[in-house]
C-alpha atoms as a PDB file:
ATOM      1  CA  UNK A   1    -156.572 -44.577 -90.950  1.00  0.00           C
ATOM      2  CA  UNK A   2    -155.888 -45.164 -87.182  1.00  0.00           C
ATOM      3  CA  UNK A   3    -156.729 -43.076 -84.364  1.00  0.00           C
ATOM      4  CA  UNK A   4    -154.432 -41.998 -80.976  1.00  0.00           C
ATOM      5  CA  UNK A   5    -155.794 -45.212 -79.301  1.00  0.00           C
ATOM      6  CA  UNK A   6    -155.982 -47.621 -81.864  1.00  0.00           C
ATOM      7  CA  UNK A   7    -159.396 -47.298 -82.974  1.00  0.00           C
ATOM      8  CA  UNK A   8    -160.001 -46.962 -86.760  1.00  0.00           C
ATOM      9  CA  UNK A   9    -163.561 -45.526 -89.056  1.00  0.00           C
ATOM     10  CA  UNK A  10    -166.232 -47.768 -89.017  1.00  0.00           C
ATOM     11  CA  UNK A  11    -166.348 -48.315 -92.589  1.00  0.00           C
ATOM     12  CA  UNK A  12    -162.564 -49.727 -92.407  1.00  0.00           C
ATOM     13  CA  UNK A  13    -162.688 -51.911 -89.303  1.00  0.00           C
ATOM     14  CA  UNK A  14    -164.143 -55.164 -88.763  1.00  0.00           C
ATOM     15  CA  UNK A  15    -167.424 -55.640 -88.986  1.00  0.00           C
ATOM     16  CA  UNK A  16    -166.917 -56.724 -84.840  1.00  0.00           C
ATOM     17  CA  UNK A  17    -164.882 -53.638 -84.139  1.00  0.00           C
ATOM     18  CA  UNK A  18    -167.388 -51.276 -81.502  1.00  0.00           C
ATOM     19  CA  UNK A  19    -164.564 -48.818 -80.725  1.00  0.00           C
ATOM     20  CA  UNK A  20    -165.948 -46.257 -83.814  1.00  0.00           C
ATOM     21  CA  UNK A  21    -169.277 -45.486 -85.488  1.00  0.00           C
ATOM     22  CA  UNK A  22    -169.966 -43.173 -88.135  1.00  0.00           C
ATOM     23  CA  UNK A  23    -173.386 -40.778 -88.875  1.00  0.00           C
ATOM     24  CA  UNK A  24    -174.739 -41.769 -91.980  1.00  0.00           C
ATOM     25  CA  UNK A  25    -173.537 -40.410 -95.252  1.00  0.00           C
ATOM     26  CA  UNK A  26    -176.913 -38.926 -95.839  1.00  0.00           C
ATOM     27  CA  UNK A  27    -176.042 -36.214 -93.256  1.00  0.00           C
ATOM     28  CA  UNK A  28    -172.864 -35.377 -95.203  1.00  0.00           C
ATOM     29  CA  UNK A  29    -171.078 -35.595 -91.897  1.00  0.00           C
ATOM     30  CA  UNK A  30    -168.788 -38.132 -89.928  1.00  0.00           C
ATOM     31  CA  UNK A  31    -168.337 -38.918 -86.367  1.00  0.00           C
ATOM     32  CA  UNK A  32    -166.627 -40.581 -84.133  1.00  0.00           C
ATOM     33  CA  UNK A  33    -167.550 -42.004 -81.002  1.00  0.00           C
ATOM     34  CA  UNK A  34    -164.425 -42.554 -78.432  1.00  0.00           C
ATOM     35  CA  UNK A  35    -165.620 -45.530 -76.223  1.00  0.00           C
ATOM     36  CA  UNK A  36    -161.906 -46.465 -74.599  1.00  0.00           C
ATOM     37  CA  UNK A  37    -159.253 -45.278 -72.679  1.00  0.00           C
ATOM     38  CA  UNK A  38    -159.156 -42.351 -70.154  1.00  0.00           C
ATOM     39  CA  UNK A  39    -159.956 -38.474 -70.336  1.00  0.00           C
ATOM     40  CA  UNK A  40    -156.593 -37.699 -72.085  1.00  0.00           C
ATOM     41  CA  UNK A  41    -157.259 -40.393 -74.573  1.00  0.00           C
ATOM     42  CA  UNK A  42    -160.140 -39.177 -75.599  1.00  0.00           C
ATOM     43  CA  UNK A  43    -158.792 -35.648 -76.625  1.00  0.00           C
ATOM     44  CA  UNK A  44    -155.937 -36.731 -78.194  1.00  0.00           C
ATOM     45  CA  UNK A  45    -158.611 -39.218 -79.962  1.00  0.00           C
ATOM     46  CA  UNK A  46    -161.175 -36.211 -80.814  1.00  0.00           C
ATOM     47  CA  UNK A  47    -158.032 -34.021 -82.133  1.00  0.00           C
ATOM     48  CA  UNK A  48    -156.462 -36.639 -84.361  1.00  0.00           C
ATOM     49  CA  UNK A  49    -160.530 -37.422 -85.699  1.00  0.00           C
ATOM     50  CA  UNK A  50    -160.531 -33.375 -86.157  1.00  0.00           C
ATOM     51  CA  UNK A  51    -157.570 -33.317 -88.340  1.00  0.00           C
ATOM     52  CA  UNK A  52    -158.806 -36.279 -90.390  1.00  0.00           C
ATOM     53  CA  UNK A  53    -161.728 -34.931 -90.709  1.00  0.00           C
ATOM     54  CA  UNK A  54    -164.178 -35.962 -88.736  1.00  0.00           C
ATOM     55  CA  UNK A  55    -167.016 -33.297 -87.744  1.00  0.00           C
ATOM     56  CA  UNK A  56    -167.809 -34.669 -84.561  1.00  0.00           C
ATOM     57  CA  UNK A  57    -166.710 -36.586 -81.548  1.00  0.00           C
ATOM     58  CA  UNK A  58    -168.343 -38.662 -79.296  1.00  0.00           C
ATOM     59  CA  UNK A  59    -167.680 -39.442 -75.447  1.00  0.00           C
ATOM     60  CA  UNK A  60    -170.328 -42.068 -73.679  1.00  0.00           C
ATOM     61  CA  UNK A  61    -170.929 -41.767 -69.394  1.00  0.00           C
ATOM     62  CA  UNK A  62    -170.247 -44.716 -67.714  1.00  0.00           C
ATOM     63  CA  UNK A  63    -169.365 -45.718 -64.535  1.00  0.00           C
ATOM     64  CA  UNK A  64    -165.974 -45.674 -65.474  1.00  0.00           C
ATOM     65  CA  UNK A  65    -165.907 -42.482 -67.267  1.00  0.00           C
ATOM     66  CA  UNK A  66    -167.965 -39.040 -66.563  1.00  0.00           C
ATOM     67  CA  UNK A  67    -168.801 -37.732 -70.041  1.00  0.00           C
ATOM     68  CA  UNK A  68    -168.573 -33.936 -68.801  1.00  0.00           C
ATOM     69  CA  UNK A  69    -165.134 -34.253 -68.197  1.00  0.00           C
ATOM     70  CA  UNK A  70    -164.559 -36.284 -71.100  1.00  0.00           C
ATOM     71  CA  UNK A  71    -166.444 -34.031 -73.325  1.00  0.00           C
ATOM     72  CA  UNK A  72    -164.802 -30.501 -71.653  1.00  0.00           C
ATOM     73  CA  UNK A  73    -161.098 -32.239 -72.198  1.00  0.00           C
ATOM     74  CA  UNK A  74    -162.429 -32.784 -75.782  1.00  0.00           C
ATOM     75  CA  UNK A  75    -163.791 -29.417 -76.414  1.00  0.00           C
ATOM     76  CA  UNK A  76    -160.038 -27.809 -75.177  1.00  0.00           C
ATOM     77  CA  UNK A  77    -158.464 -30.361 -77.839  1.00  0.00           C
ATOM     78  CA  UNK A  78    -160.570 -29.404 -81.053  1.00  0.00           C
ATOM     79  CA  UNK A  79    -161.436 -26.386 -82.830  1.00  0.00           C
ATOM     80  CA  UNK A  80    -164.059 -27.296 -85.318  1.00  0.00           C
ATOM     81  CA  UNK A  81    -165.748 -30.566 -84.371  1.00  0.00           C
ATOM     82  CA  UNK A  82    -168.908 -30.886 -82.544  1.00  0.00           C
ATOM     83  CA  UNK A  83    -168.442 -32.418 -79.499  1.00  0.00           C
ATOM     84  CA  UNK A  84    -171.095 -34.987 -77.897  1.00  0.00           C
ATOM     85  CA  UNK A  85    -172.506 -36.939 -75.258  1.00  0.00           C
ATOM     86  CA  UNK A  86    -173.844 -40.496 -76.447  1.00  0.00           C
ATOM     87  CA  UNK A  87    -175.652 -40.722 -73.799  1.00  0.00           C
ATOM     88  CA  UNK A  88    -174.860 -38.604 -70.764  1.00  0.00           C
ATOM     89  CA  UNK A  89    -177.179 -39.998 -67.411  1.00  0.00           C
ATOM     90  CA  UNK A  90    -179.730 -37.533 -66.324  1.00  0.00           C
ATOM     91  CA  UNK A  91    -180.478 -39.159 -62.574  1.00  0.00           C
ATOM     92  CA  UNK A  92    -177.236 -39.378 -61.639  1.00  0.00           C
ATOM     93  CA  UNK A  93    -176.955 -35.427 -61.123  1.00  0.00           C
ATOM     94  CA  UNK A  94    -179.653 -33.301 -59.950  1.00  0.00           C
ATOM     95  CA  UNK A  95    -181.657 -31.119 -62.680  1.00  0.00           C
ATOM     96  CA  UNK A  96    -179.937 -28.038 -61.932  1.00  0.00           C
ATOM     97  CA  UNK A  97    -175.860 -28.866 -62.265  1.00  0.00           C
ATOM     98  CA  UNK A  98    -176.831 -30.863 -64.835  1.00  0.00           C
ATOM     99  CA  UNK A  99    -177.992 -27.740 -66.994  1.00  0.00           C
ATOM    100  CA  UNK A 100    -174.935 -25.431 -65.871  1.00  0.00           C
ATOM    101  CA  UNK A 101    -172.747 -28.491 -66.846  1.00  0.00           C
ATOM    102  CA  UNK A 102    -174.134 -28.140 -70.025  1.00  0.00           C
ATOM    103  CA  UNK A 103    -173.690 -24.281 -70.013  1.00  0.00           C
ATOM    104  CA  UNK A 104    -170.681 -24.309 -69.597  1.00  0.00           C
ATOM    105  CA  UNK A 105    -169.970 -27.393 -72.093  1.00  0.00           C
ATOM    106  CA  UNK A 106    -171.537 -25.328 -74.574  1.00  0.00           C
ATOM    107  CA  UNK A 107    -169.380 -21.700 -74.150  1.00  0.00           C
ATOM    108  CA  UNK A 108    -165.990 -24.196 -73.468  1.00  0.00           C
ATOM    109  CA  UNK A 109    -167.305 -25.470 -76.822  1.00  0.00           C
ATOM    110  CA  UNK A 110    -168.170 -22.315 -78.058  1.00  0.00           C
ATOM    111  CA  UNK A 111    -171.696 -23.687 -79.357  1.00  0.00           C
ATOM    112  CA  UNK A 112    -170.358 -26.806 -80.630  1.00  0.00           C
ATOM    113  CA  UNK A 113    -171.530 -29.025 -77.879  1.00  0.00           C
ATOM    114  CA  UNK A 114    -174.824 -31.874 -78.460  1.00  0.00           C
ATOM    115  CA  UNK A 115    -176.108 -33.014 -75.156  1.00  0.00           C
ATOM    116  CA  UNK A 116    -177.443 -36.502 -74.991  1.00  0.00           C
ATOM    117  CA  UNK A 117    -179.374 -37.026 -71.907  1.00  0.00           C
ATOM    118  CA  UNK A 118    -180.867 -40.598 -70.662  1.00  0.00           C
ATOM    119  CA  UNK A 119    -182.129 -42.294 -67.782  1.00  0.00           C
ATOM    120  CA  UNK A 120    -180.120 -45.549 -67.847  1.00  0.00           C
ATOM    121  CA  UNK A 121    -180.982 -48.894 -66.804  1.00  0.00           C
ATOM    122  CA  UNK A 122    -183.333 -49.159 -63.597  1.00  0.00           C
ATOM    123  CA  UNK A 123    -179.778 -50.944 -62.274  1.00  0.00           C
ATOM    124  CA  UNK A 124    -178.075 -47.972 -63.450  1.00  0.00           C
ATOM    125  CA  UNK A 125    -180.405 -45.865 -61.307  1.00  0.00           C
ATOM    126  CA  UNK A 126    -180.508 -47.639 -58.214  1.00  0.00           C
ATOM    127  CA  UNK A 127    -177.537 -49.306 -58.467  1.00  0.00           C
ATOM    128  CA  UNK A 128    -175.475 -46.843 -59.609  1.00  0.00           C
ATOM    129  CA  UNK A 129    -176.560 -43.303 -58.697  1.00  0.00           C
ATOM    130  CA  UNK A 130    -178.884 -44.796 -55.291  1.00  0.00           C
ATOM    131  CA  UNK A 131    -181.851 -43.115 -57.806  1.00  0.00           C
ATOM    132  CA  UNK A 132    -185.601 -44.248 -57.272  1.00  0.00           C
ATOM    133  CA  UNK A 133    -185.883 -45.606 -60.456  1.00  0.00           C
ATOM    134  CA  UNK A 134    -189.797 -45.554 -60.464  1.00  0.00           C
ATOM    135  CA  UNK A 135    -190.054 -42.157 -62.080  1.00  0.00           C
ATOM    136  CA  UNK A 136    -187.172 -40.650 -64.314  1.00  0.00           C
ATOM    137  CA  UNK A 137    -189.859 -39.395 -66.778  1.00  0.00           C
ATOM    138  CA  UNK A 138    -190.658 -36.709 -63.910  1.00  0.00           C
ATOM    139  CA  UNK A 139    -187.123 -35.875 -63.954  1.00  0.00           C
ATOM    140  CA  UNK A 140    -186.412 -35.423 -67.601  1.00  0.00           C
ATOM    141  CA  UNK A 141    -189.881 -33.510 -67.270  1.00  0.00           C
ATOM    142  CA  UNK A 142    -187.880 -31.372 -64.753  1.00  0.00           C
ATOM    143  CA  UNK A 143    -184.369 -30.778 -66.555  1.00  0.00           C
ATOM    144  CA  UNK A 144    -185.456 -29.975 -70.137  1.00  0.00           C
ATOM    145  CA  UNK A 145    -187.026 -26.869 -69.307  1.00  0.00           C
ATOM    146  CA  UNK A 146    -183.545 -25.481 -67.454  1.00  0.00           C
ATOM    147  CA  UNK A 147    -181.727 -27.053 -70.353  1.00  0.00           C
ATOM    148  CA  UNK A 148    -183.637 -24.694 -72.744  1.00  0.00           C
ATOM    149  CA  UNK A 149    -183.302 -21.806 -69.908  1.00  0.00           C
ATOM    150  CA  UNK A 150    -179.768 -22.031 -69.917  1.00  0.00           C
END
């Protein structure tokens, strides 16, 4: 079983293959997590895992990808799956769009969206996003209660 971009399950690719994971069986429920290619690769990826089905897809934030846009391009493509951020960066966005990005993940979704939220690396933070990375407890402290709002 391949995917769009090459990527195949976990439990069929080599044991060195980081392109896929899977939740445990426990949870009666697969995902996948889409860790290459661009935007449109990563809905044709979260369709294709849809129709094989998977019951969620997963799009990481890194400096070479944003995960909202990833994850909105993804929620267009699928019906079904939930749709996730593994992880999503918290300081590099201020408390407030971060929580109407996530609104509006969550109707585009229509309630299928998870929202992973972390603070990164301290280079991530200064590097990266020019954050003080001294205190992102303060600012998770700060976004979860708009989060909930929301």
């Amino acid at each position: 079983m391949t995917a769009p971009n090459g990527t195949v399950p976990a439990s069929t690719a080599p044991a060195s293959t980081a392109a896929v994971s899977t939740v445990p069986a426990s949870t009666a429920s697969r995902g996948f997590a889409i860790l290459r290619g661009g935007v449109t690769d990563a809905a044709a990826t979260a369709a294709e895992a849809e129709r094989l089905g998977y019951h969620a897809a997963w799009s990481p934030e890194f400096y070479t990808r944003s995960a909202i846009v990833s994850l909105a391009a993804m929620a267009q493509a699928t019906a079904r799956a939930r749709i996730g951020s593994s992880i999503a960066y918290a300081v590099g966005r201020t408390p407030l769009v971060l929580a109407t990005e996530a609104r509006s993940l969550d109707e585009l979704s229509e309630g299928r969206l998870v929202y992973g939220l972390g603070t990164g690396t301290t280079k991530m933070m200064a590097g990266w996003h020019g954050v003080d990375p001294s205190g992102p407890a303060s600012r998770m402290e700060e976004l979860l209660p708009l989060l909930r709002k929301l």
